[in-house]
Protein backbone atom coordinates (compact mmCIF):
# COMPACT_ATOMS: atom_id res chain seq x y z
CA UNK A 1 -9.80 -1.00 -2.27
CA UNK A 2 -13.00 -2.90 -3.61
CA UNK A 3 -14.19 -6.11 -3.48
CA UNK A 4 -11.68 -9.27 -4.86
CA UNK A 5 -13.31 -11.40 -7.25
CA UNK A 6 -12.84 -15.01 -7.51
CA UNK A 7 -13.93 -16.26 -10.89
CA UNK A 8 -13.58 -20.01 -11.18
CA UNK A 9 -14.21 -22.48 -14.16
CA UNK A 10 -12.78 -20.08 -16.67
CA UNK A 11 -12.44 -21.69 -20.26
CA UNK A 12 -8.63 -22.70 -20.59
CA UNK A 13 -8.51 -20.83 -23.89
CA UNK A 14 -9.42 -17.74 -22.20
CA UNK A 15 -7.22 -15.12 -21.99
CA UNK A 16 -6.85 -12.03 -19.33
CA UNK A 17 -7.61 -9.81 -22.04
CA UNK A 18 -11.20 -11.59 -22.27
CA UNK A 19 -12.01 -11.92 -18.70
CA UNK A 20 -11.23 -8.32 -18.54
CA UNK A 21 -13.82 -7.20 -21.20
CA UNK A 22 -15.98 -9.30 -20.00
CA UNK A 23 -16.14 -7.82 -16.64
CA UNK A 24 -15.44 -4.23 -18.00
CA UNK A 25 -19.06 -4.11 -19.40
CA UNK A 26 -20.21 -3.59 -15.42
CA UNK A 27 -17.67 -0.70 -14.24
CA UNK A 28 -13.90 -0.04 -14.33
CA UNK A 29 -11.68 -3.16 -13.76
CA UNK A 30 -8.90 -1.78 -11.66
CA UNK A 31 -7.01 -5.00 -11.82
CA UNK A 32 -7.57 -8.31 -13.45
CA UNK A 33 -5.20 -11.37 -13.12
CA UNK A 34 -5.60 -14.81 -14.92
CA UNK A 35 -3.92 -17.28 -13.30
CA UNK A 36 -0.93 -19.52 -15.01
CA UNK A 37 0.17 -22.81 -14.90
CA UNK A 38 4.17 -22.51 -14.98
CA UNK A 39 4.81 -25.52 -16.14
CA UNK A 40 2.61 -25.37 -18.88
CA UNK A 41 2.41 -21.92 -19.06
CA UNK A 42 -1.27 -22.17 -19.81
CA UNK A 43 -4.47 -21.17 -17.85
CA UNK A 44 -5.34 -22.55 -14.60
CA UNK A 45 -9.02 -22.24 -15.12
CA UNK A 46 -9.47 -19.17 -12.31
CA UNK A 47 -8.67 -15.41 -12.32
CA UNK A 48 -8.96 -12.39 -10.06
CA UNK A 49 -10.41 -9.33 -10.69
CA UNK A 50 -11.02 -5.75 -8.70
CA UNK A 51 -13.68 -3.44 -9.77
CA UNK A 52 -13.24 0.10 -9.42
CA UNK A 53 -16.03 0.12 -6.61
CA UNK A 54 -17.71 -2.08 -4.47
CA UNK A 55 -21.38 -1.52 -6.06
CA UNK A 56 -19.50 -2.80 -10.06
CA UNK A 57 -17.99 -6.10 -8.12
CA UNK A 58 -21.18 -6.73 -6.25
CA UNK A 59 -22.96 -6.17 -9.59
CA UNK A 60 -20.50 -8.16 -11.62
CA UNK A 61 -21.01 -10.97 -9.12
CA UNK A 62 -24.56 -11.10 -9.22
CA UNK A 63 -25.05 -10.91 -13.18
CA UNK A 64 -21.95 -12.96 -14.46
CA UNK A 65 -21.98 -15.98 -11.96
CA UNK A 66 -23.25 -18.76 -13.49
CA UNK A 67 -22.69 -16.91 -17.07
CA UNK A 68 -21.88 -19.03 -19.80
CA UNK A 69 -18.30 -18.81 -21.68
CA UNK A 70 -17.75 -22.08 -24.22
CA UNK A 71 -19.89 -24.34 -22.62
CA UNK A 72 -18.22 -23.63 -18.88
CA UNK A 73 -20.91 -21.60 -16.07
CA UNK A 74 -18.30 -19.48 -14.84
CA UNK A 75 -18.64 -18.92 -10.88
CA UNK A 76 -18.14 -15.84 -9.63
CA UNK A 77 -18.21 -14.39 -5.84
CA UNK A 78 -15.96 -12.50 -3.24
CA UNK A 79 -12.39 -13.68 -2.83
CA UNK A 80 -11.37 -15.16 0.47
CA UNK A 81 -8.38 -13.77 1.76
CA UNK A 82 -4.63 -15.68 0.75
CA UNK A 83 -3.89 -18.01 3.03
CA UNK A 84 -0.31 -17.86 4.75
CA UNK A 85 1.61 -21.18 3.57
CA UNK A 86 4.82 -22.07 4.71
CA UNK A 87 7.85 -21.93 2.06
CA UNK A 88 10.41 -24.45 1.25
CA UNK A 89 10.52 -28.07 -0.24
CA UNK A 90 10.16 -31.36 1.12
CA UNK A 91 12.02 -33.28 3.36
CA UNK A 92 15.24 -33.45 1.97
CA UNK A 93 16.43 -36.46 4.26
CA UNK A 94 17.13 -34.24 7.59
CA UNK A 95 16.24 -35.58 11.05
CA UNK A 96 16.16 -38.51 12.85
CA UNK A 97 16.44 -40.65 9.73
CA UNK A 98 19.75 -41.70 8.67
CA UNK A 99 20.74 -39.95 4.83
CA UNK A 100 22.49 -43.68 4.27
CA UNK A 101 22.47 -47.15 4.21
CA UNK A 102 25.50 -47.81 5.98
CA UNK A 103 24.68 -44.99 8.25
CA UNK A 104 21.93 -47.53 10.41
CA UNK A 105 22.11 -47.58 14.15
């Protein structure tokens, strides 16, 4: 597996489809992933992508960070690894605090 890029500041009116081409132009993109917004189901202004070897993503780093897209530098370097975060909601009202008014001690 080669290097994870991080590319941040990514034009919200880009799609995966560009970032890929874009990146294309300096090796084989193995896998490219634009991140969404669910809500809105638009861009979230940062994407992923693997080059096919570690020389393309270094490459890709080094001539396409700071590149210009509509205005927006785009910032490219290695991905950090995805941080473990814990799963489930909020509070919900469980504990030591009482779930009613009339419940009061």
């Amino acid at each position: 597996m080669s290097i994870n890029l991080y590319i941040g500041n990514v034009p919200f009116s880009s799609t995966e489809d560009d970032i890929k081409d874009l990146f294309s132009q300096f090796g084989q993109v193995a896998r490219c992933h634009l991140v969404i917004d669910r809500e809105t189901n638009r861009s979230r202004g940062f994407a992923f992508v693997e080059m096919g070897s570690d020389d393309e993503a270094r490459q890709a780093m080094e001539k396409l960070n700071g590149y210009d897209i509509d205005g927006r530098k785009l910032v490219v370097n290695e991905a950090r690894p995805r941080e473990e975060r814990p799963r489930g909601g909020g509070g919900g009202g469980y504990g030591d605090r009482p779930s009613r008014s009339w419940d009061r001690r």
